[in-house]
PDB file of N, CA and C in Angstrom:
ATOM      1  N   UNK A   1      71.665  90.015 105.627  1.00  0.00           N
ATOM      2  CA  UNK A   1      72.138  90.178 104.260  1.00  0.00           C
ATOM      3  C   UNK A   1      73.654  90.019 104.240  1.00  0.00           C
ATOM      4  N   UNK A   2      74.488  89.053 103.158  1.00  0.00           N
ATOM      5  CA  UNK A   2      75.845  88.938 103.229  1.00  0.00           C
ATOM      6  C   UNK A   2      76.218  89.973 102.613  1.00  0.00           C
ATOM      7  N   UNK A   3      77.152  90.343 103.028  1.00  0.00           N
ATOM      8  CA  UNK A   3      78.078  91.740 102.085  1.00  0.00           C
ATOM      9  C   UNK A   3      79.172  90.669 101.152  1.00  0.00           C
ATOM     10  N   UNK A   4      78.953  90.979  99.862  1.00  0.00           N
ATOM     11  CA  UNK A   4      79.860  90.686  99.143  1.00  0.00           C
ATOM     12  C   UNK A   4      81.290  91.569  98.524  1.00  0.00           C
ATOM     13  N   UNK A   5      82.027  90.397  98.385  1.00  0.00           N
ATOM     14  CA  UNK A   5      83.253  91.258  98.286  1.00  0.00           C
ATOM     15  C   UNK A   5      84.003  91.710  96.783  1.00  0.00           C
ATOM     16  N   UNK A   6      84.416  92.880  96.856  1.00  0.00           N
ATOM     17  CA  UNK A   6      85.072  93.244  95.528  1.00  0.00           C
ATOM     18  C   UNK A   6      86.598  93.133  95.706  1.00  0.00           C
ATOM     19  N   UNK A   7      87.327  92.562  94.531  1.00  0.00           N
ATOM     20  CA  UNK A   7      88.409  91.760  95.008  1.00  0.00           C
ATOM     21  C   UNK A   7      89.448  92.837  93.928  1.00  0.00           C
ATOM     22  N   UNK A   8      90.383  93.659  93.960  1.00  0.00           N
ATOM     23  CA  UNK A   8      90.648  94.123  92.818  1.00  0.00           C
ATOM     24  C   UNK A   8      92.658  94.074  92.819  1.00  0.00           C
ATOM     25  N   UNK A   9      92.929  93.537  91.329  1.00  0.00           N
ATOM     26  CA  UNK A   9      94.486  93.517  90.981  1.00  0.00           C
ATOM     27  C   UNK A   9      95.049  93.887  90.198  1.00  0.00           C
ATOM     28  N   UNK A  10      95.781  94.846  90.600  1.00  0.00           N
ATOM     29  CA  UNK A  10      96.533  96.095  89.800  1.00  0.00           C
ATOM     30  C   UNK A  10      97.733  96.020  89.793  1.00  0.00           C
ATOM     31  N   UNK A  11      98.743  96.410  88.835  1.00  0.00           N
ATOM     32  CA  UNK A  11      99.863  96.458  88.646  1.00  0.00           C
ATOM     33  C   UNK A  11     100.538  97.086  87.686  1.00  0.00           C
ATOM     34  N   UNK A  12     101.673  96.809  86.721  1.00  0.00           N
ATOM     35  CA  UNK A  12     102.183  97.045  85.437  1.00  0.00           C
ATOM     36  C   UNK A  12     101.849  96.139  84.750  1.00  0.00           C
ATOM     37  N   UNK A  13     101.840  96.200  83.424  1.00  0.00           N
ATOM     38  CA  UNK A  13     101.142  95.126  82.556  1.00  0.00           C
ATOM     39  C   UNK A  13     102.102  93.862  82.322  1.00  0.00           C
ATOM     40  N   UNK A  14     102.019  93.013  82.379  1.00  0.00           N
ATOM     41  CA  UNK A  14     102.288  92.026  82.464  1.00  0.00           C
ATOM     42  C   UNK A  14     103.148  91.196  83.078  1.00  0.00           C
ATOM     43  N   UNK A  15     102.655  91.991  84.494  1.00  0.00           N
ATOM     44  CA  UNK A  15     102.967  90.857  85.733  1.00  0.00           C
ATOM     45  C   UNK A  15     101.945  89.790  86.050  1.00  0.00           C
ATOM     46  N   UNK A  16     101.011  89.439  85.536  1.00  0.00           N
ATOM     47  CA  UNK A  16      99.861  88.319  85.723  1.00  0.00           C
ATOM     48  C   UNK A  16      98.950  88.827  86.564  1.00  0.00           C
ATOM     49  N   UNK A  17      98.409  89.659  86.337  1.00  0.00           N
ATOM     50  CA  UNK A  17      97.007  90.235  87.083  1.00  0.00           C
ATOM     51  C   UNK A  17      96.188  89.460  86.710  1.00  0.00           C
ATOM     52  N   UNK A  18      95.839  89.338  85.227  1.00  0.00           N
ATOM     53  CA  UNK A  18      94.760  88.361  84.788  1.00  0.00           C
ATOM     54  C   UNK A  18      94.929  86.856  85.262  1.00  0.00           C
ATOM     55  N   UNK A  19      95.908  86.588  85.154  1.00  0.00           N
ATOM     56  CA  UNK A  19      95.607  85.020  85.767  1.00  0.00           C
ATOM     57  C   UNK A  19      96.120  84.566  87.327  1.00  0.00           C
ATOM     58  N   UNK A  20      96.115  85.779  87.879  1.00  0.00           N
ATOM     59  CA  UNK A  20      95.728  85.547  89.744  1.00  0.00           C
ATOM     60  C   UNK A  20      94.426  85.694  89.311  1.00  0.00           C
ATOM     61  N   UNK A  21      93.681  86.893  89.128  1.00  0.00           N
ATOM     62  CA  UNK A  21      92.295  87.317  89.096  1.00  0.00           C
ATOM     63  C   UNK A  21      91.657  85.728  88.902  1.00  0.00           C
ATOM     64  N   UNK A  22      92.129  84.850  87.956  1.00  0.00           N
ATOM     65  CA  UNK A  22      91.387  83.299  86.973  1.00  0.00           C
ATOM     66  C   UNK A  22      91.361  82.855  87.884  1.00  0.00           C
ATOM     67  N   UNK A  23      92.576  82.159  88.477  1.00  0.00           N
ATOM     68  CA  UNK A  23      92.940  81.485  89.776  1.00  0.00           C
ATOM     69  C   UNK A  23      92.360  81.711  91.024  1.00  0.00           C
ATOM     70  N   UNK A  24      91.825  83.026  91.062  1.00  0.00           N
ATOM     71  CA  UNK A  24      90.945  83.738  92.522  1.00  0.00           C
ATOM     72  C   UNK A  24      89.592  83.336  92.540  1.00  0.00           C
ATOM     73  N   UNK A  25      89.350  83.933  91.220  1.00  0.00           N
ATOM     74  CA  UNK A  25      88.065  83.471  90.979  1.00  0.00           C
ATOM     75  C   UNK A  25      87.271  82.065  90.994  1.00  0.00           C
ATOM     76  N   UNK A  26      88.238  81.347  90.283  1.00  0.00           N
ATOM     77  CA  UNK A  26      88.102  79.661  90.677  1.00  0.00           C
ATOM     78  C   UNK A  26      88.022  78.931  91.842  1.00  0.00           C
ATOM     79  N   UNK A  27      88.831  79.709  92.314  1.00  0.00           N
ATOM     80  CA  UNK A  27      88.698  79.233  93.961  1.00  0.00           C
ATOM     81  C   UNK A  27      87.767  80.009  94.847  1.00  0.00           C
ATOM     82  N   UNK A  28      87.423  80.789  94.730  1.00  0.00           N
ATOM     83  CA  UNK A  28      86.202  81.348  95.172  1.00  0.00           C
ATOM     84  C   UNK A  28      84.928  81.978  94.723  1.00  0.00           C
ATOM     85  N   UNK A  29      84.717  81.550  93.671  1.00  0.00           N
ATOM     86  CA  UNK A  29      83.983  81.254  92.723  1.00  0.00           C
ATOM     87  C   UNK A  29      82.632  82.451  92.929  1.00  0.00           C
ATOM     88  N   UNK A  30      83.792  83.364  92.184  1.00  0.00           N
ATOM     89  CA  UNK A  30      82.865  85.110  92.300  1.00  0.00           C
ATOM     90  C   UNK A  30      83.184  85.022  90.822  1.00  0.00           C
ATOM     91  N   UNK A  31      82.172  86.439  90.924  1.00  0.00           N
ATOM     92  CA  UNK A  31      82.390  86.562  89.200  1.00  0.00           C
ATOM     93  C   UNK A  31      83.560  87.220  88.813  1.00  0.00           C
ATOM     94  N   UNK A  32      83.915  87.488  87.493  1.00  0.00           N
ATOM     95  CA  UNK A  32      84.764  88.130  86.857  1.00  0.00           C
ATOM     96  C   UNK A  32      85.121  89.207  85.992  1.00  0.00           C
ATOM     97  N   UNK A  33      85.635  89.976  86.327  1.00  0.00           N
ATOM     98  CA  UNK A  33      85.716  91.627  85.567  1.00  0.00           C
ATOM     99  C   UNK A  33      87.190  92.002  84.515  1.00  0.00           C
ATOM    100  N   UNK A  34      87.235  91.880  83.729  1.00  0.00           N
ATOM    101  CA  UNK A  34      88.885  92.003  83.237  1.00  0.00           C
ATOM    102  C   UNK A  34      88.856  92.849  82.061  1.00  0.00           C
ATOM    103  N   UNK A  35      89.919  93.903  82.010  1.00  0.00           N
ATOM    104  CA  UNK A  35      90.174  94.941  81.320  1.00  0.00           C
ATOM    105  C   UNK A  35      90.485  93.583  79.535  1.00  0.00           C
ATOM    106  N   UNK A  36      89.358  94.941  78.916  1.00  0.00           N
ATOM    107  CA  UNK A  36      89.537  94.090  77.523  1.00  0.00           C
ATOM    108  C   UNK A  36      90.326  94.886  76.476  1.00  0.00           C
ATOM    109  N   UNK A  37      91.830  94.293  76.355  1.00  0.00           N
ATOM    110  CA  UNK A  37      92.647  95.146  76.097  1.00  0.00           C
ATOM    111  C   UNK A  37      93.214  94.843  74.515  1.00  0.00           C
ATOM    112  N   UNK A  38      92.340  93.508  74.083  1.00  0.00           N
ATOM    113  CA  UNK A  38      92.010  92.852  72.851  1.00  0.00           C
ATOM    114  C   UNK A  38      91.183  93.462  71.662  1.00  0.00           C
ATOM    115  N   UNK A  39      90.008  94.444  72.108  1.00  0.00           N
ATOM    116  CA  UNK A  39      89.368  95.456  71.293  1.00  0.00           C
ATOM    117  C   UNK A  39      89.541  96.893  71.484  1.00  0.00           C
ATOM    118  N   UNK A  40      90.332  96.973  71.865  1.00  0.00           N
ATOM    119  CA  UNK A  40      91.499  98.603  71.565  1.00  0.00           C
ATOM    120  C   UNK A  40      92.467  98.861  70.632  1.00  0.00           C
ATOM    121  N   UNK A  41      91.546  99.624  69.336  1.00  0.00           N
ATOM    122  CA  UNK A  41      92.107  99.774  67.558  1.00  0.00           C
ATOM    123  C   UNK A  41      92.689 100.481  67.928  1.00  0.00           C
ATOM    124  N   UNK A  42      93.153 101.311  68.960  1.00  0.00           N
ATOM    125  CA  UNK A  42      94.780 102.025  68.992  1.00  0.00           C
ATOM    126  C   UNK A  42      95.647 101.618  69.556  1.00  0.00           C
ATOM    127  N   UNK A  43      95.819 100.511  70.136  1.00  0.00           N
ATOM    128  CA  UNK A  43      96.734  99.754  71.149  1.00  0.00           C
ATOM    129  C   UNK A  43      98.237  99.503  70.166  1.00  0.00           C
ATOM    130  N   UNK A  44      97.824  98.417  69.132  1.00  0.00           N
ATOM    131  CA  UNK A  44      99.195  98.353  68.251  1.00  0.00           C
ATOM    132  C   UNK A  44      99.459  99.723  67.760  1.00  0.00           C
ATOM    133  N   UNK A  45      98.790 101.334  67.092  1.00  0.00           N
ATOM    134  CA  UNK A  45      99.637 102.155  66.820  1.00  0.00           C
ATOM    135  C   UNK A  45     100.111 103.013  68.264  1.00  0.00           C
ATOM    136  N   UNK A  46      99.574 102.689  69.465  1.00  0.00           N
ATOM    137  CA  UNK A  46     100.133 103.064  70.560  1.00  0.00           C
ATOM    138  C   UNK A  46     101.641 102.647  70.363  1.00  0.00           C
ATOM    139  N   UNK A  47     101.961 101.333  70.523  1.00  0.00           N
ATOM    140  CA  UNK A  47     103.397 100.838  70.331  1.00  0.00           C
ATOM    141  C   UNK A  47     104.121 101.255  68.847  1.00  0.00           C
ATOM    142  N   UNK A  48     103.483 101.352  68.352  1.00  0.00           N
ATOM    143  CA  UNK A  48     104.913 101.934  67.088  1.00  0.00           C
ATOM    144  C   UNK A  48     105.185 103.758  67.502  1.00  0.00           C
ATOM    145  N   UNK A  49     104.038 104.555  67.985  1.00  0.00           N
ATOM    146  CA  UNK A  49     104.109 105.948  68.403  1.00  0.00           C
ATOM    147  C   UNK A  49     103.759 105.874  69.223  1.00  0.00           C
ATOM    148  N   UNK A  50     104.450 106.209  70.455  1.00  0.00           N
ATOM    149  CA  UNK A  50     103.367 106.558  71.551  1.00  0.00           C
ATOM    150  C   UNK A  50     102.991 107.719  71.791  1.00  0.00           C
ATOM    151  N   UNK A  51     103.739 108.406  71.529  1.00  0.00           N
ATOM    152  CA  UNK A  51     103.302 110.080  71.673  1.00  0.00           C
ATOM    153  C   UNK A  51     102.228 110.292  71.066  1.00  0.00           C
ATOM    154  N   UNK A  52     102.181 109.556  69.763  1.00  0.00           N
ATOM    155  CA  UNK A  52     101.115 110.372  68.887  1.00  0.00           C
ATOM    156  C   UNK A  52      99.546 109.723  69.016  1.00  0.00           C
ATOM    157  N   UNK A  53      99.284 108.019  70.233  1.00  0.00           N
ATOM    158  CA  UNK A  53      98.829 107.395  70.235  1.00  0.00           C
ATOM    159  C   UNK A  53      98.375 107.381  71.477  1.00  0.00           C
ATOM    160  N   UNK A  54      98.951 108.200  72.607  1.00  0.00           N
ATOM    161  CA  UNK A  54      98.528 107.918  73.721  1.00  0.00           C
ATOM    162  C   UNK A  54      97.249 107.939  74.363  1.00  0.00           C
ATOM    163  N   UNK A  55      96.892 109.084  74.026  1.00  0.00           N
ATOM    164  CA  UNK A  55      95.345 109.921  74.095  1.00  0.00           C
ATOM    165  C   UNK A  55      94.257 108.809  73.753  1.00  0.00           C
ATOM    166  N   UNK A  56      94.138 108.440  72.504  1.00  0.00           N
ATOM    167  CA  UNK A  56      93.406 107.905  71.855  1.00  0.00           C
ATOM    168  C   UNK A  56      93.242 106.466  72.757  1.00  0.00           C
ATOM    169  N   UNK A  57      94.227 105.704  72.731  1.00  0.00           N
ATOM    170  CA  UNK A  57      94.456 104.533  73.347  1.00  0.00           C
ATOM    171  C   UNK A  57      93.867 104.570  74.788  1.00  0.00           C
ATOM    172  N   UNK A  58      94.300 105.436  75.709  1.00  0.00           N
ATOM    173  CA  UNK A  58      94.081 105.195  77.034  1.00  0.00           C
ATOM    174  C   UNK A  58      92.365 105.764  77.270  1.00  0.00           C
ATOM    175  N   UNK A  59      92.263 106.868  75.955  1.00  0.00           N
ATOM    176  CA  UNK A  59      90.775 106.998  76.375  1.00  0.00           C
ATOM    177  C   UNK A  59      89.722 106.149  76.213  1.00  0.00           C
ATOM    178  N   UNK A  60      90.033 104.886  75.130  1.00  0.00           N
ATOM    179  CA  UNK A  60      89.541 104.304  74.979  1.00  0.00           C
ATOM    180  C   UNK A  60      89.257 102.889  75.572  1.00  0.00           C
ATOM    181  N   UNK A  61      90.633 102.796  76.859  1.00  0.00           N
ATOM    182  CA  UNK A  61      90.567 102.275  77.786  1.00  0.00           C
ATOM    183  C   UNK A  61      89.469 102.778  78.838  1.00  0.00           C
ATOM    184  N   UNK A  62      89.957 104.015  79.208  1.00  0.00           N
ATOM    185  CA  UNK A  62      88.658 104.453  79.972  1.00  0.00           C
ATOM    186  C   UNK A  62      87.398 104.244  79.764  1.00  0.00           C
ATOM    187  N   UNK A  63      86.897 104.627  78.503  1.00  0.00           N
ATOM    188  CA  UNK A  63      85.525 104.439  78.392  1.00  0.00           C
ATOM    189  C   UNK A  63      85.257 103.029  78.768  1.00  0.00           C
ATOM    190  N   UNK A  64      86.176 102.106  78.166  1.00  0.00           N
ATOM    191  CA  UNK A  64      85.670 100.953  77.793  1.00  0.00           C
ATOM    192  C   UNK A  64      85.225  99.929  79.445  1.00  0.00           C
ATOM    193  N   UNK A  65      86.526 100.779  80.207  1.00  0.00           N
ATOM    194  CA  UNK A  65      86.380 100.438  81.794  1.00  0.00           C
ATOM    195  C   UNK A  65      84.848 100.935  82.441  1.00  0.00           C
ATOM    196  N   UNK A  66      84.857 102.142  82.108  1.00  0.00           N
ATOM    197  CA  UNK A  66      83.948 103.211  82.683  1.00  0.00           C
ATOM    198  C   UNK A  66      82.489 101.805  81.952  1.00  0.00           C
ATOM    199  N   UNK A  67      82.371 101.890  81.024  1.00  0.00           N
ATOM    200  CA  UNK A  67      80.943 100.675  80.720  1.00  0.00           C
ATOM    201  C   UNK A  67      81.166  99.489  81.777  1.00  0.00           C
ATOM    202  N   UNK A  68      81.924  98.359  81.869  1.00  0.00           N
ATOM    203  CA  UNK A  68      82.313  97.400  82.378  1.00  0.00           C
ATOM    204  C   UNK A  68      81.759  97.842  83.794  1.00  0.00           C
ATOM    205  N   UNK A  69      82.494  98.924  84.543  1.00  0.00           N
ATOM    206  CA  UNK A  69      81.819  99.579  86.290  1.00  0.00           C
ATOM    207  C   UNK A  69      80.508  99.750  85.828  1.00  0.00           C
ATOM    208  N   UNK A  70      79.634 100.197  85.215  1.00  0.00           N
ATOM    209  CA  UNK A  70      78.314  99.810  84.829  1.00  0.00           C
ATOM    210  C   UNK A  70      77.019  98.942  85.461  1.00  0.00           C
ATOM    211  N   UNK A  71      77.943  97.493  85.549  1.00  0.00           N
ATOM    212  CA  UNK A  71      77.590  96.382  85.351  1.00  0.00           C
ATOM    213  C   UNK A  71      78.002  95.901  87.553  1.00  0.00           C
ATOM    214  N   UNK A  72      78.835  96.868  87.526  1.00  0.00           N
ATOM    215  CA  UNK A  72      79.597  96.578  89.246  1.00  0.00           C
ATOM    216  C   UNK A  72      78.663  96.222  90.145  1.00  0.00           C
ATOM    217  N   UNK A  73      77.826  97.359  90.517  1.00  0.00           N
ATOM    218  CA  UNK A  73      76.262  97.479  91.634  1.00  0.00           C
ATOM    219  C   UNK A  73      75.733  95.952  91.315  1.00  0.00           C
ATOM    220  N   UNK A  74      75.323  95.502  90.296  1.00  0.00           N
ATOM    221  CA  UNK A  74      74.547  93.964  90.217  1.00  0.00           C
ATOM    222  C   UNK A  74      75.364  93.177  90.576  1.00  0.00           C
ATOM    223  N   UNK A  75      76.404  93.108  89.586  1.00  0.00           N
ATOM    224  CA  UNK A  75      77.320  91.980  90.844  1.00  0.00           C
ATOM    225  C   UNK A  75      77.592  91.527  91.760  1.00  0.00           C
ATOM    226  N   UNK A  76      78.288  92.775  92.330  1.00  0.00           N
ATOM    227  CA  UNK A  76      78.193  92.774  93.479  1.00  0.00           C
ATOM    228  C   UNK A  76      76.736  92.065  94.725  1.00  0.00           C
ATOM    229  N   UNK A  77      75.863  92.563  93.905  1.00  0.00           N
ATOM    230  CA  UNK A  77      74.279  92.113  94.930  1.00  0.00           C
ATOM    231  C   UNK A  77      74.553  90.906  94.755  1.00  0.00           C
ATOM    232  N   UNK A  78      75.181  90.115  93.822  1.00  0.00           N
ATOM    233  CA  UNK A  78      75.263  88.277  94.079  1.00  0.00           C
ATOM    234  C   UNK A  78      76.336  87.290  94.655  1.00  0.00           C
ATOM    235  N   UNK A  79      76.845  87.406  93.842  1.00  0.00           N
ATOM    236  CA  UNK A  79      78.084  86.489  94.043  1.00  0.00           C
ATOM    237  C   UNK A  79      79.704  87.099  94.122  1.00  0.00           C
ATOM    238  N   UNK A  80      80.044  88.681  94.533  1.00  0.00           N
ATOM    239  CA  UNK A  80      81.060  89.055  94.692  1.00  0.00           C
ATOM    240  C   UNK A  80      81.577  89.395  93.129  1.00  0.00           C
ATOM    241  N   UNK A  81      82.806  89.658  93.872  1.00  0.00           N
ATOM    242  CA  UNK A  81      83.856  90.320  92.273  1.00  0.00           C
ATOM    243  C   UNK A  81      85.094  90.273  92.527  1.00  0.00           C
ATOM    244  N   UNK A  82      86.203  89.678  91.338  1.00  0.00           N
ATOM    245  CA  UNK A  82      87.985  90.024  91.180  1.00  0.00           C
ATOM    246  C   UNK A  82      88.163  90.392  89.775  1.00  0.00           C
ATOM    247  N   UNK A  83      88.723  91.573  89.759  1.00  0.00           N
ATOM    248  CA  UNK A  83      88.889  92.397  88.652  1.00  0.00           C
ATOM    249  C   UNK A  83      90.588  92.257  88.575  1.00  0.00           C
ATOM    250  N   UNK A  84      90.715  91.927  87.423  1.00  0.00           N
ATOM    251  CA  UNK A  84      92.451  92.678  86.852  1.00  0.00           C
ATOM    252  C   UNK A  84      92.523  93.826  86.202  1.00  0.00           C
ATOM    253  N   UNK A  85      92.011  95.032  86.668  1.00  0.00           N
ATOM    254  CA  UNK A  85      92.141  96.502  87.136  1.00  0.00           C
ATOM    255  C   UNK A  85      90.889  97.041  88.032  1.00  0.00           C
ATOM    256  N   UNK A  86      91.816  98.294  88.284  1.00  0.00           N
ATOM    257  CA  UNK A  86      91.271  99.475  89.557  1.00  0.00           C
ATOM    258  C   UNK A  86      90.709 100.597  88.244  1.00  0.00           C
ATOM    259  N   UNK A  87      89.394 100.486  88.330  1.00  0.00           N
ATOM    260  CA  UNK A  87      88.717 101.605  87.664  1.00  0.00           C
ATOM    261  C   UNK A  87      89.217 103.379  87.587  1.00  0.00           C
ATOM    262  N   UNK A  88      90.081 103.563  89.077  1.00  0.00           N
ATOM    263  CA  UNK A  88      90.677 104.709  89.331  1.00  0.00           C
ATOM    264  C   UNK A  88      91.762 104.595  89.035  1.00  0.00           C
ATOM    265  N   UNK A  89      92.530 103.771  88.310  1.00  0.00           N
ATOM    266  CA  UNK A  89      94.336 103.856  88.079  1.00  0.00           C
ATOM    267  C   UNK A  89      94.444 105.085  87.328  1.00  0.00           C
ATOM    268  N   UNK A  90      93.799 105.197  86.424  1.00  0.00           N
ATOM    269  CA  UNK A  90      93.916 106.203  85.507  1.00  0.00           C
ATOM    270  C   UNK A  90      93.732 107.537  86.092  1.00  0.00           C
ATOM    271  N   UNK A  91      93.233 107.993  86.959  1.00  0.00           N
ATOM    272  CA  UNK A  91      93.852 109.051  87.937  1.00  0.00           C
ATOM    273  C   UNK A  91      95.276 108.774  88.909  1.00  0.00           C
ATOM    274  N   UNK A  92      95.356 107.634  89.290  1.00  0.00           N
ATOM    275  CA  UNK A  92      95.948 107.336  89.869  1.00  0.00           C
ATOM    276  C   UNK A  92      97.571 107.883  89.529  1.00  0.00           C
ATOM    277  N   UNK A  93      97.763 106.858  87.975  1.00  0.00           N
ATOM    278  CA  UNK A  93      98.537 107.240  87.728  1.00  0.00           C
ATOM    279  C   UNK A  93      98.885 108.356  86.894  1.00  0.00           C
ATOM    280  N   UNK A  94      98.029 109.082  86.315  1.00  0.00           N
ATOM    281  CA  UNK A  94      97.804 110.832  85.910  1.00  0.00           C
ATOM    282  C   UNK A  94      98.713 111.789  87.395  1.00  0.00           C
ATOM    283  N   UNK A  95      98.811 111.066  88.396  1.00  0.00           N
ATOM    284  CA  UNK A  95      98.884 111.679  89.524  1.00  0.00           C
ATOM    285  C   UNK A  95     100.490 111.795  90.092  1.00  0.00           C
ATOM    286  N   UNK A  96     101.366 110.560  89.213  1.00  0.00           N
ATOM    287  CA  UNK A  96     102.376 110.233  89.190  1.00  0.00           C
ATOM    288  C   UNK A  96     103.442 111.090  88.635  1.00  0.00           C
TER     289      UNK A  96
END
């Protein structure tokens, strides 16, 4: 049985995680996992408040991650994985 690999790229936002992850993936032609940071209705009032926005925003990152790992175990059984995030940052950086 091959062990497939989970490939994962983390950083600050917008150093190009997502498009190493594109570029990784293309060339080794695993599947793809990427934080969807496009359907988060608190993201723009995150940036005008953040104080008053933070909570809301990042939890809704979480969940939205927490579904996406869901889906990890099957993947994995096929064709591998490169994600542009670490499911644990959010402790990670809680920890900071």
């Amino acid at each position: 049985m091959a062990q497939s690999s989970y490939i994962i790229i983390e950083g600050a936002i917008g150093v190009g995680k997502t498009t190493l992850a594109r570029m990784l993936q293309e060339h080794l032609g695993t599947a793809l996992l990427l934080e969807v940071f496009e359907e988060n209705p608190f993201l723009s009032k995150f940036y005008e408040s953040r104080a008053q926005y933070a909570f809301q925003t990042q939890m809704f990152f979480l969940l939205s991650r927490y579904r996406q790992q869901q889906q990890v175990p099957q993947t994995l059984a096929g064709e591998g994985l490169i994600s542009d995030y670490m499911f644990a940052k959010d402790w990670l950086f809680a920890r900071l």
